[in-house]
Each structure stands twice: as C-alpha cells, then as structure tokens.
PDB file of N, CA and C in Angstrom:
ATOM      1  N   UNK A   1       4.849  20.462   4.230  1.00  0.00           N
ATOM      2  CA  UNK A   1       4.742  21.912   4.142  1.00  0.00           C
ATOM      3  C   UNK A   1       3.647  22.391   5.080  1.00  0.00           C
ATOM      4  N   UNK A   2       3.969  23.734   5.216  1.00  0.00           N
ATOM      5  CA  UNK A   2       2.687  24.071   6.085  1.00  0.00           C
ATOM      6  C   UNK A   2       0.906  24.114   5.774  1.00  0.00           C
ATOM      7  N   UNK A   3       1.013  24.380   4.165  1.00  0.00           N
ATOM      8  CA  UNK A   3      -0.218  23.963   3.120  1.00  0.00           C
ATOM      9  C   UNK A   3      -0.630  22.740   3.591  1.00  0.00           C
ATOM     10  N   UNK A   4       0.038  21.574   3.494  1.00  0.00           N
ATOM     11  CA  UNK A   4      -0.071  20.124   3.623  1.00  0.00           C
ATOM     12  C   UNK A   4      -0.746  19.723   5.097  1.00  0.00           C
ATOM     13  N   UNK A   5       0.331  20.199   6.241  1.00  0.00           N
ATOM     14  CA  UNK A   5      -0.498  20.454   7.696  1.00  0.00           C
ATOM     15  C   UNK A   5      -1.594  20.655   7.523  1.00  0.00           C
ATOM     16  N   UNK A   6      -1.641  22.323   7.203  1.00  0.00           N
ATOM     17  CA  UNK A   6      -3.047  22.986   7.293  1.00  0.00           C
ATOM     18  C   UNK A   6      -4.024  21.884   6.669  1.00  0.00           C
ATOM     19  N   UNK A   7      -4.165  21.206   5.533  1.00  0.00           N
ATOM     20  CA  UNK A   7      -4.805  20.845   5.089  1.00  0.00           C
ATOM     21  C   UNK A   7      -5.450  19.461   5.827  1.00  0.00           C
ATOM     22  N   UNK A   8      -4.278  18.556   6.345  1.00  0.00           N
ATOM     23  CA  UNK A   8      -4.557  17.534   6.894  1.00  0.00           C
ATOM     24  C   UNK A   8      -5.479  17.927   8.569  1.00  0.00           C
ATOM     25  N   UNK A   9      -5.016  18.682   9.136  1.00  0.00           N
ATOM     26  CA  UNK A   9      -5.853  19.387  10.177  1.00  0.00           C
ATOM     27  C   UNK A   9      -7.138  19.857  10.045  1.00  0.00           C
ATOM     28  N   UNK A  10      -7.800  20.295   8.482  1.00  0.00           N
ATOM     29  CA  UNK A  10      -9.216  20.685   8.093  1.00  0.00           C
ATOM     30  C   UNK A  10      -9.740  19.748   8.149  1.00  0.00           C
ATOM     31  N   UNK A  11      -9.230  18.456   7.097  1.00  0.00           N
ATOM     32  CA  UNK A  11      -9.910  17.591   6.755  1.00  0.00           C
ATOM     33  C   UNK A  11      -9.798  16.253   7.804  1.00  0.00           C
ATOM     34  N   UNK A  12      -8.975  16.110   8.951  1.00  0.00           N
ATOM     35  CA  UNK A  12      -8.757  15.609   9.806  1.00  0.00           C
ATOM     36  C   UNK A  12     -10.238  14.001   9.803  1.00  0.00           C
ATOM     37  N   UNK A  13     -11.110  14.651   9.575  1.00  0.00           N
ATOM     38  CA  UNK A  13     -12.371  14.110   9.852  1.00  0.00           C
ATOM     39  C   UNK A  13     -12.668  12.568   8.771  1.00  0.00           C
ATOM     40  N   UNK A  14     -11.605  13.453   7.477  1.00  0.00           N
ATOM     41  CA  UNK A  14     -11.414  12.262   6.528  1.00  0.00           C
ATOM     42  C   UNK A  14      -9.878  11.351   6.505  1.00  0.00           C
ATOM     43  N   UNK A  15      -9.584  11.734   7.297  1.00  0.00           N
ATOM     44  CA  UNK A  15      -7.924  11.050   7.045  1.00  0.00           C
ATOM     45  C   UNK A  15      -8.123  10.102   8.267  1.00  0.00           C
ATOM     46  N   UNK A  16      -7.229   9.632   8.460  1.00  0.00           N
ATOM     47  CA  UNK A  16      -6.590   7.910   9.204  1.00  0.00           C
ATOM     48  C   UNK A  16      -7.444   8.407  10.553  1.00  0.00           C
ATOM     49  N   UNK A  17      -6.607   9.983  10.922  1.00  0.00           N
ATOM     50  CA  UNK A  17      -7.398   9.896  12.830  1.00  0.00           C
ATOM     51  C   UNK A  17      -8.783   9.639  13.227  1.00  0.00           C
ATOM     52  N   UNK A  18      -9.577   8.909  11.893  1.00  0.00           N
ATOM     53  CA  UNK A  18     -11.015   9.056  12.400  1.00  0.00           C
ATOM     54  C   UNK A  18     -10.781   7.451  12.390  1.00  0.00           C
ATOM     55  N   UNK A  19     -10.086   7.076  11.985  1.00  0.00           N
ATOM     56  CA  UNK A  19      -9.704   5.197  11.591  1.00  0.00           C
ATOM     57  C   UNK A  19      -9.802   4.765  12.993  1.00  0.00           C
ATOM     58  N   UNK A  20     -10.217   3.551  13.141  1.00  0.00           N
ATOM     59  CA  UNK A  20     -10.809   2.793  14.659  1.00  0.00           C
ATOM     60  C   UNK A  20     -10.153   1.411  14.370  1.00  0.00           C
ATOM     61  N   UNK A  21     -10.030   1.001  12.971  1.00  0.00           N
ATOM     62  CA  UNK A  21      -9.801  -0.822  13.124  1.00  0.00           C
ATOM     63  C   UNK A  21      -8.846  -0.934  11.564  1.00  0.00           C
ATOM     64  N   UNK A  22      -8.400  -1.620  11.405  1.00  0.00           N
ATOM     65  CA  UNK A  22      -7.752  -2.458   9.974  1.00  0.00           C
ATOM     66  C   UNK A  22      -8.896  -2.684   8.706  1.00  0.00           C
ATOM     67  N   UNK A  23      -9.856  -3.312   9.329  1.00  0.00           N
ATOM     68  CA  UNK A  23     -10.919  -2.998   8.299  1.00  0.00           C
ATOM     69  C   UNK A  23     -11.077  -2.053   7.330  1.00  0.00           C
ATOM     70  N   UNK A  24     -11.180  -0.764   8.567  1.00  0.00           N
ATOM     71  CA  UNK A  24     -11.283   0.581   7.756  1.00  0.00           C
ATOM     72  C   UNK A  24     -10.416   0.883   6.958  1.00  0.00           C
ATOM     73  N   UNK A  25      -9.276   0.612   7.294  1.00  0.00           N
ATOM     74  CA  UNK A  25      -7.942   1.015   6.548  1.00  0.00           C
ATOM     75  C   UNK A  25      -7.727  -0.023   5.263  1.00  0.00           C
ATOM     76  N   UNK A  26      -7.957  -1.114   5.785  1.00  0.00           N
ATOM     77  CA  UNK A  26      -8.314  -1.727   4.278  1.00  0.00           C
ATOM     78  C   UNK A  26      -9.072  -1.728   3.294  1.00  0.00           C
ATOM     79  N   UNK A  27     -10.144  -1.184   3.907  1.00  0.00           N
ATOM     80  CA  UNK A  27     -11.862  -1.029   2.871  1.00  0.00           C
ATOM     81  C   UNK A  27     -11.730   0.692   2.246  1.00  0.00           C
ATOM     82  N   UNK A  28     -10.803   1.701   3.285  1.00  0.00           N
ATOM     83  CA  UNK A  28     -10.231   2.735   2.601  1.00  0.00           C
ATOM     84  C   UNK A  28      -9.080   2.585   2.067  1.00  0.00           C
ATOM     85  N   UNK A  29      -8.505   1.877   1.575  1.00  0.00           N
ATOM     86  CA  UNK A  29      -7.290   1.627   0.695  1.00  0.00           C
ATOM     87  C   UNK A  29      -6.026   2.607   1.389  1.00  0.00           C
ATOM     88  N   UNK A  30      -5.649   2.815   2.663  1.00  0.00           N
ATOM     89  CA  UNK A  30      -4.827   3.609   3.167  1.00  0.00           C
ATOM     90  C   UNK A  30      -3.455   2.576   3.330  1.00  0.00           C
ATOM     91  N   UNK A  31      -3.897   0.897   3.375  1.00  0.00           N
ATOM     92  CA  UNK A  31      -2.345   0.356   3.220  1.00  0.00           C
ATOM     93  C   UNK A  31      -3.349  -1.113   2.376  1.00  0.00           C
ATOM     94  N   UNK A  32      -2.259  -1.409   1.694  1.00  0.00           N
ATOM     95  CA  UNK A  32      -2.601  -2.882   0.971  1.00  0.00           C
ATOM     96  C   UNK A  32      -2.113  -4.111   1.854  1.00  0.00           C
ATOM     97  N   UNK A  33      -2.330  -4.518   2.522  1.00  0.00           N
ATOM     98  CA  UNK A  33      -1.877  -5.919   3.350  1.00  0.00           C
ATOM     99  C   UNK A  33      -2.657  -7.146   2.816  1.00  0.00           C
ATOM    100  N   UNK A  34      -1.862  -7.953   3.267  1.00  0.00           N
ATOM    101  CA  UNK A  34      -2.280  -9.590   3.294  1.00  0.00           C
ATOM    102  C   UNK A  34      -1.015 -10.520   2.824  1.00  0.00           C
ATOM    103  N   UNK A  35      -1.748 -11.430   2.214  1.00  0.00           N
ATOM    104  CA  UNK A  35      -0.783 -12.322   1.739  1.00  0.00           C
ATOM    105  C   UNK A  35       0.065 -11.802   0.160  1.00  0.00           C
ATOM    106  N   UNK A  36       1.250 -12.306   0.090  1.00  0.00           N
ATOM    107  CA  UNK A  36       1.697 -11.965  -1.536  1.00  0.00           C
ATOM    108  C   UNK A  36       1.221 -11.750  -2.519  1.00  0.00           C
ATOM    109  N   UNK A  37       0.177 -13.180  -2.673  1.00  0.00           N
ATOM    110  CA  UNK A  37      -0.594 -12.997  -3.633  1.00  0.00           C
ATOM    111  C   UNK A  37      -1.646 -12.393  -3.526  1.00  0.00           C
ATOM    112  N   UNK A  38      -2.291 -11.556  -2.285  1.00  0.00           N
ATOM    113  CA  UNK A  38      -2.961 -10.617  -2.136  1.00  0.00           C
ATOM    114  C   UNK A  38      -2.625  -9.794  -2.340  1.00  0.00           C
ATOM    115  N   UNK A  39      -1.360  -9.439  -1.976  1.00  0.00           N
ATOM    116  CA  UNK A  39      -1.283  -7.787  -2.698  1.00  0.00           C
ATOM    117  C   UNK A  39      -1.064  -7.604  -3.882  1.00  0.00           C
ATOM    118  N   UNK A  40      -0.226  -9.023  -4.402  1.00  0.00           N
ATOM    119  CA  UNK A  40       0.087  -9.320  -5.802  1.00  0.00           C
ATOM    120  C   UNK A  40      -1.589  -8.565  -6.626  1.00  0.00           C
ATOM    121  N   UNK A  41      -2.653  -9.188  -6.523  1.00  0.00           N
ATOM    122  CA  UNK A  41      -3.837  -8.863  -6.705  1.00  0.00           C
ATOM    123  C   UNK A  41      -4.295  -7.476  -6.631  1.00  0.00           C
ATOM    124  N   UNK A  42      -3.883  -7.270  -5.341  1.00  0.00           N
ATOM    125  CA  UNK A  42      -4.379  -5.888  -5.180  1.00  0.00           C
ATOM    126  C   UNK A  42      -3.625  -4.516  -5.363  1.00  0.00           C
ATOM    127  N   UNK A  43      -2.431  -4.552  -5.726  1.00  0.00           N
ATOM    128  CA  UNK A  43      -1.717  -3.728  -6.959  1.00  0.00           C
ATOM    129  C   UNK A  43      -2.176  -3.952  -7.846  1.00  0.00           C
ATOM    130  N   UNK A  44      -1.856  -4.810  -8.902  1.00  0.00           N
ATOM    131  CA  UNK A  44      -2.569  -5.095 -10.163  1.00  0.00           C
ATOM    132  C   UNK A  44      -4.071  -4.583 -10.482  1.00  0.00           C
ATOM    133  N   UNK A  45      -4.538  -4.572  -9.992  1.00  0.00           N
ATOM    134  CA  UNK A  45      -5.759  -3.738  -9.626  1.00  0.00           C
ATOM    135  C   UNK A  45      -5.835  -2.082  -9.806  1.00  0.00           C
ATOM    136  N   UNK A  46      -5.212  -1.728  -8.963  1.00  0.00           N
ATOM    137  CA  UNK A  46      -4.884  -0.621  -8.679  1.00  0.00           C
ATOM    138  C   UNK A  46      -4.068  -0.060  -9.481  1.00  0.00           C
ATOM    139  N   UNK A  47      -2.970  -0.316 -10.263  1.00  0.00           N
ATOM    140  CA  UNK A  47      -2.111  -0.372 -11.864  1.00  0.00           C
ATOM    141  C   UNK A  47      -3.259  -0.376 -12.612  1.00  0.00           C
ATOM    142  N   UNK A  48      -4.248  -1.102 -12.969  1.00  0.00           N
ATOM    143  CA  UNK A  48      -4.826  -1.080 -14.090  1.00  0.00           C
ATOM    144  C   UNK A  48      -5.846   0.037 -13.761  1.00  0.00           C
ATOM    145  N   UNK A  49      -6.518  -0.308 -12.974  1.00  0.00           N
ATOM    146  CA  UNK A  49      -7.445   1.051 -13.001  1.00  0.00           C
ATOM    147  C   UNK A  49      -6.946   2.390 -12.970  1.00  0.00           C
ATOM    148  N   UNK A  50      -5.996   2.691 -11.981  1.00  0.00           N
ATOM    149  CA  UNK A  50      -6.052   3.894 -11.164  1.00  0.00           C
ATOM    150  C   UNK A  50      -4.455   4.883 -12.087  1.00  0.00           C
ATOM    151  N   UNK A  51      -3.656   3.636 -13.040  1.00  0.00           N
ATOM    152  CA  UNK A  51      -2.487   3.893 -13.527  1.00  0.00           C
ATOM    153  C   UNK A  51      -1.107   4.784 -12.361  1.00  0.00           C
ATOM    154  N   UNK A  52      -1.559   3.761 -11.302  1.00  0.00           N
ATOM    155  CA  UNK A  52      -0.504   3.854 -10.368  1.00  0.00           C
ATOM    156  C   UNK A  52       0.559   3.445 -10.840  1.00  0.00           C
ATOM    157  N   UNK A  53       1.436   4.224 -10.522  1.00  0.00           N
ATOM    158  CA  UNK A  53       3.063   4.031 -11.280  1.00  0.00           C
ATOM    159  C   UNK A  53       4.497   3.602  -9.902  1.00  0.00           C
ATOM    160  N   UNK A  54       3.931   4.812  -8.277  1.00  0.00           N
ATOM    161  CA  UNK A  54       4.832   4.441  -7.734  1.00  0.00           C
ATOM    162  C   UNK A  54       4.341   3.768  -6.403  1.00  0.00           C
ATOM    163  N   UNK A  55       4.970   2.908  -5.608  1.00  0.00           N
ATOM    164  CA  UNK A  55       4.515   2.145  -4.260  1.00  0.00           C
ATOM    165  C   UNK A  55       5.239   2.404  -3.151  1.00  0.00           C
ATOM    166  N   UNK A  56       5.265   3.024  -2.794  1.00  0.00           N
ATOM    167  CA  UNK A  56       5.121   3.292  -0.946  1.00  0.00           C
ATOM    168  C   UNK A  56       4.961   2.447  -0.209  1.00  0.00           C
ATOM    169  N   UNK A  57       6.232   1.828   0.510  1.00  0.00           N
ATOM    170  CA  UNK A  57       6.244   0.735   0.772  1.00  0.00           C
ATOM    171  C   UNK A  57       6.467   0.731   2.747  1.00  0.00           C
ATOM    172  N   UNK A  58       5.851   0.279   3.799  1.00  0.00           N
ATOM    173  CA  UNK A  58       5.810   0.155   5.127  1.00  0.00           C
ATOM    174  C   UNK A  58       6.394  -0.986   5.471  1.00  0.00           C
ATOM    175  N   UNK A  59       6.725  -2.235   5.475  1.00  0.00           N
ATOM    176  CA  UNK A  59       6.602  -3.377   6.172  1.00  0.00           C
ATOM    177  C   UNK A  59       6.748  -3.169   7.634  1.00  0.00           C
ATOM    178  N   UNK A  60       7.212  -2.607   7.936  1.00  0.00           N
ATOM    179  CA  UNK A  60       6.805  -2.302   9.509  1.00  0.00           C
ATOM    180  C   UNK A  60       6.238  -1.277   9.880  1.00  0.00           C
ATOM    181  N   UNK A  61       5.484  -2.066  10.732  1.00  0.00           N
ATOM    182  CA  UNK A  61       4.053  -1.110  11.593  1.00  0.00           C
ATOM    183  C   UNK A  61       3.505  -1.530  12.868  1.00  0.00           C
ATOM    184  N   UNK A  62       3.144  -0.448  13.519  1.00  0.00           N
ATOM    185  CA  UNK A  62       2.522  -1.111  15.432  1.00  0.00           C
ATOM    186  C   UNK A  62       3.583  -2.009  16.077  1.00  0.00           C
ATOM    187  N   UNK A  63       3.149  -3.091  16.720  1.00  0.00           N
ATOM    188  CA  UNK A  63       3.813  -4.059  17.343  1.00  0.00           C
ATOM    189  C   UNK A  63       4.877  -5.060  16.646  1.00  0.00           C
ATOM    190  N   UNK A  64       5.181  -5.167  15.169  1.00  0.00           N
ATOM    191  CA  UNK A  64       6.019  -5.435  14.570  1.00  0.00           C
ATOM    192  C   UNK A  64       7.240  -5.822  14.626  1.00  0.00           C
ATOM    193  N   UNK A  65       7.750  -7.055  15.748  1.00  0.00           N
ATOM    194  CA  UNK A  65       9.052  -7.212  15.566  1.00  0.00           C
ATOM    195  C   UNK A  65       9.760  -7.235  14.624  1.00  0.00           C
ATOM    196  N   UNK A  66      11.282  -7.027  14.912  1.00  0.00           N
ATOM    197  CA  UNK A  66      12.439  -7.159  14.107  1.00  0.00           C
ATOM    198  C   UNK A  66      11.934  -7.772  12.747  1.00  0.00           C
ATOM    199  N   UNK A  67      12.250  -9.552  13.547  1.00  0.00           N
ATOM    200  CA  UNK A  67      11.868 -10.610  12.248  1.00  0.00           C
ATOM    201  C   UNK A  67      10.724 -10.377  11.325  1.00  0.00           C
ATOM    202  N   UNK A  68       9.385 -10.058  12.432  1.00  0.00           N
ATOM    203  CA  UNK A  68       8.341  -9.862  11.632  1.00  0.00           C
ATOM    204  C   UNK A  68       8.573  -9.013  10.281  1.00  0.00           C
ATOM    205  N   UNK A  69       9.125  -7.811  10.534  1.00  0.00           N
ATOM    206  CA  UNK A  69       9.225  -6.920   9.049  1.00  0.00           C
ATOM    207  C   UNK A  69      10.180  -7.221   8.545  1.00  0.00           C
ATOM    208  N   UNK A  70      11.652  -8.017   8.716  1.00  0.00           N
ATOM    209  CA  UNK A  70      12.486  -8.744   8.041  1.00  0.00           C
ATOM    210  C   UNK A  70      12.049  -9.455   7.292  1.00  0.00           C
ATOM    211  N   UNK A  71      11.077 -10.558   7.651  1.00  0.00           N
ATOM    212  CA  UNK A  71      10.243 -10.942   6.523  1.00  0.00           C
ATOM    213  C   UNK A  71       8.907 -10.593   6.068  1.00  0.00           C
ATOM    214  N   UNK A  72       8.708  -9.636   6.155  1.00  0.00           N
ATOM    215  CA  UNK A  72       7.487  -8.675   5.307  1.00  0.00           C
ATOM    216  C   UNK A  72       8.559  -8.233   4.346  1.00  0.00           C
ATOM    217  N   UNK A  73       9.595  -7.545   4.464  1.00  0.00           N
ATOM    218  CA  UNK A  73      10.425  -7.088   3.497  1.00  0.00           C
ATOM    219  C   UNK A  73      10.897  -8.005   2.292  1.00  0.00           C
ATOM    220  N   UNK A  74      11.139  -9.346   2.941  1.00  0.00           N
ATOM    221  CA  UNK A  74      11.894 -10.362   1.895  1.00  0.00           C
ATOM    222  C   UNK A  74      10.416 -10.788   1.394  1.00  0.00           C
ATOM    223  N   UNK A  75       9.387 -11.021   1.719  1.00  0.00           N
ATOM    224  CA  UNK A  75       8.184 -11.374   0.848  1.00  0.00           C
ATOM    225  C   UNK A  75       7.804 -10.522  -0.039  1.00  0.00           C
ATOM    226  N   UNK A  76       8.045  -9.201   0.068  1.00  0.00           N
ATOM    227  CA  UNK A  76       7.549  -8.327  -0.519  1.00  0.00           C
ATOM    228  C   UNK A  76       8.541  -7.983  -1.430  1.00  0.00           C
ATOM    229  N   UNK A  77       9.943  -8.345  -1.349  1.00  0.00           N
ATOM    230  CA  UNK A  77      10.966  -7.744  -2.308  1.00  0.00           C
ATOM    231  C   UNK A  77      10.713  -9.635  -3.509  1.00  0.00           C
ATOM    232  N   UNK A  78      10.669 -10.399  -2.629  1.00  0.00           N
ATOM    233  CA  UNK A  78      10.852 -11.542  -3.534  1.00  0.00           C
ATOM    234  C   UNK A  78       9.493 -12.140  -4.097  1.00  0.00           C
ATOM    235  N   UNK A  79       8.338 -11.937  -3.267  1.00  0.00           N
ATOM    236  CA  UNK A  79       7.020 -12.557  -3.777  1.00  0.00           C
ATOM    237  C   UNK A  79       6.072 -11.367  -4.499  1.00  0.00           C
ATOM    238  N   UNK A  80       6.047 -10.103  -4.158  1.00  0.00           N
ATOM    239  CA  UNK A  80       5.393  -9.349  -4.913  1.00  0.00           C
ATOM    240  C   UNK A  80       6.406  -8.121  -6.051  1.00  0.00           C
ATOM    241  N   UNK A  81       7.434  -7.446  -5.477  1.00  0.00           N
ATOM    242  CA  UNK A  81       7.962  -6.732  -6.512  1.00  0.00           C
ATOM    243  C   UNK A  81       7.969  -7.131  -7.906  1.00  0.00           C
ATOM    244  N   UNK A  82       8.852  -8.653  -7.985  1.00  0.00           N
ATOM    245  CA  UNK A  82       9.171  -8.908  -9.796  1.00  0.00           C
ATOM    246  C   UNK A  82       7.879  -9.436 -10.418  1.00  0.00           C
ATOM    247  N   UNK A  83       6.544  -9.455  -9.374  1.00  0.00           N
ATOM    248  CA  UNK A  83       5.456  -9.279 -10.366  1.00  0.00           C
ATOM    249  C   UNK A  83       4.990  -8.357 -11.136  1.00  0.00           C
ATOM    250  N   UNK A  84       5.362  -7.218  -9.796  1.00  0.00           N
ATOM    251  CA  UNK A  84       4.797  -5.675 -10.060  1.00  0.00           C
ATOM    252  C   UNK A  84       5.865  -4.748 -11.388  1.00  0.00           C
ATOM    253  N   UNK A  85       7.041  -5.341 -11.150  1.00  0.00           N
ATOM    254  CA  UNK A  85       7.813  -4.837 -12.252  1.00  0.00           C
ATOM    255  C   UNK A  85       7.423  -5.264 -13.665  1.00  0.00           C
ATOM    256  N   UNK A  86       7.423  -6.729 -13.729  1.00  0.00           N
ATOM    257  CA  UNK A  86       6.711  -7.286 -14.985  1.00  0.00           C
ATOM    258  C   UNK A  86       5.561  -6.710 -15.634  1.00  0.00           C
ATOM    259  N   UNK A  87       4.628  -6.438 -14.608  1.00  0.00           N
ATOM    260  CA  UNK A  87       3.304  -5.642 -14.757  1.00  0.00           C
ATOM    261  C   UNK A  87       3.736  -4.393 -15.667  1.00  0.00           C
ATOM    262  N   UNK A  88       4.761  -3.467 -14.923  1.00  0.00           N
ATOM    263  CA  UNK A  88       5.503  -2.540 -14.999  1.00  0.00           C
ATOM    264  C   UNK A  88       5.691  -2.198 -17.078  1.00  0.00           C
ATOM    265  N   UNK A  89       6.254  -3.592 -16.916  1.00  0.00           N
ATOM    266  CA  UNK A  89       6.679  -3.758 -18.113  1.00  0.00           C
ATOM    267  C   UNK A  89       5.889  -4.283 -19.613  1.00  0.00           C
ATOM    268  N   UNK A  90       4.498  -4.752 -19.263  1.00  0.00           N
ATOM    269  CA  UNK A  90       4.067  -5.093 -20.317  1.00  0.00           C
ATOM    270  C   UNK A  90       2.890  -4.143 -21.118  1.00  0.00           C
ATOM    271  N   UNK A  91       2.999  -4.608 -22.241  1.00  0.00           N
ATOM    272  CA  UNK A  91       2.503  -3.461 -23.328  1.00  0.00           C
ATOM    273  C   UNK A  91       1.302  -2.967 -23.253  1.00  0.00           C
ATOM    274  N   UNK A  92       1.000  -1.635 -22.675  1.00  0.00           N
ATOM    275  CA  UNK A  92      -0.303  -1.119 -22.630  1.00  0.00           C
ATOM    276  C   UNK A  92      -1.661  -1.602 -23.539  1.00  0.00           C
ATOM    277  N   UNK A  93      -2.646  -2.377 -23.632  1.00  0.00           N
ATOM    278  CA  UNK A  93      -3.392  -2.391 -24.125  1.00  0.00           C
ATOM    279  C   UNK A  93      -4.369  -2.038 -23.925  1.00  0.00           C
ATOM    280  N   UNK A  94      -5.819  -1.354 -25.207  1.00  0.00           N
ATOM    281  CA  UNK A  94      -6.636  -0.451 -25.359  1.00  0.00           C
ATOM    282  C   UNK A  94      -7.577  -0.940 -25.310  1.00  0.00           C
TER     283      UNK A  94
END
C-alpha cells in the first residue's frame, strides 16, 4: 500500500537498505539461515518466545542456482517443516 511505502521510505534508516553483510541480517533476525537443525533451533525459539504462528519462506536468494534452492526447498520441506508442525501441534504449557 502506499501507507506501507511511505513508511518503509521514513524509516529506510532501519530496514535491510542500511544492511552491508549476512551478519547483520542474521544478528537482525531479517532471514533465519543455516543448517536444518539450525533453523530447526531457531524457529523453535522464536515459536516459543515471540508466539510466531506463520513462516515466510525464501530458499532462493542472490546468486542461488537452480539446484542450490531445489535443495534448500527439499531440506526445508523435509528436515525442518514436520518439526515445526509438530511444534505446531503440541500442548501449550504454562
């Protein structure tokens, strides 16, 4: 929307275009990468604290061949989803 523009254009200073390296983007939580069981980790995390419900999912990005996000996709549909669903699924405790 044009709200949304406008807004990202004010705050410009805090969003990605001030981002220089992966670091940043990882230490600002703007994408979760690594290994399976890293993100496995670092959802779970983020579920429990933050009561994140939905995931926004990239596997491809930058220089990224074909294969490369072919299998970012199959790791991520087969090594992290049916954790995150399980997660999904078990009984809130207080």
């Amino acid at each position: 929307s044009v709200k949304s523009a406008l807004s990202i254009i004010k705050n410009q200073g805090k969003f990605l275009l001030s981002i220089d390296s992966w670091d940043e983007v990882e230490r600002g939580v703007y994408a979760i990468v690594g290994s399976p069981a890293t993100v496995r980790e670092k959802l779970s995390y983020y579920q429990k604290q933050l009561g994140v419900g939905n995931i926004l999912t990239g596997c491809q990005i930058g220089s990224l061949t074909h294969e490369q996000t072919r299998r970012s996709m199959k790791l991520l549909a087969e090594e992290v989803m049916p954790y995150v669903r399980q997660a999904e699924d078990a009984p809130v405790r207080s």
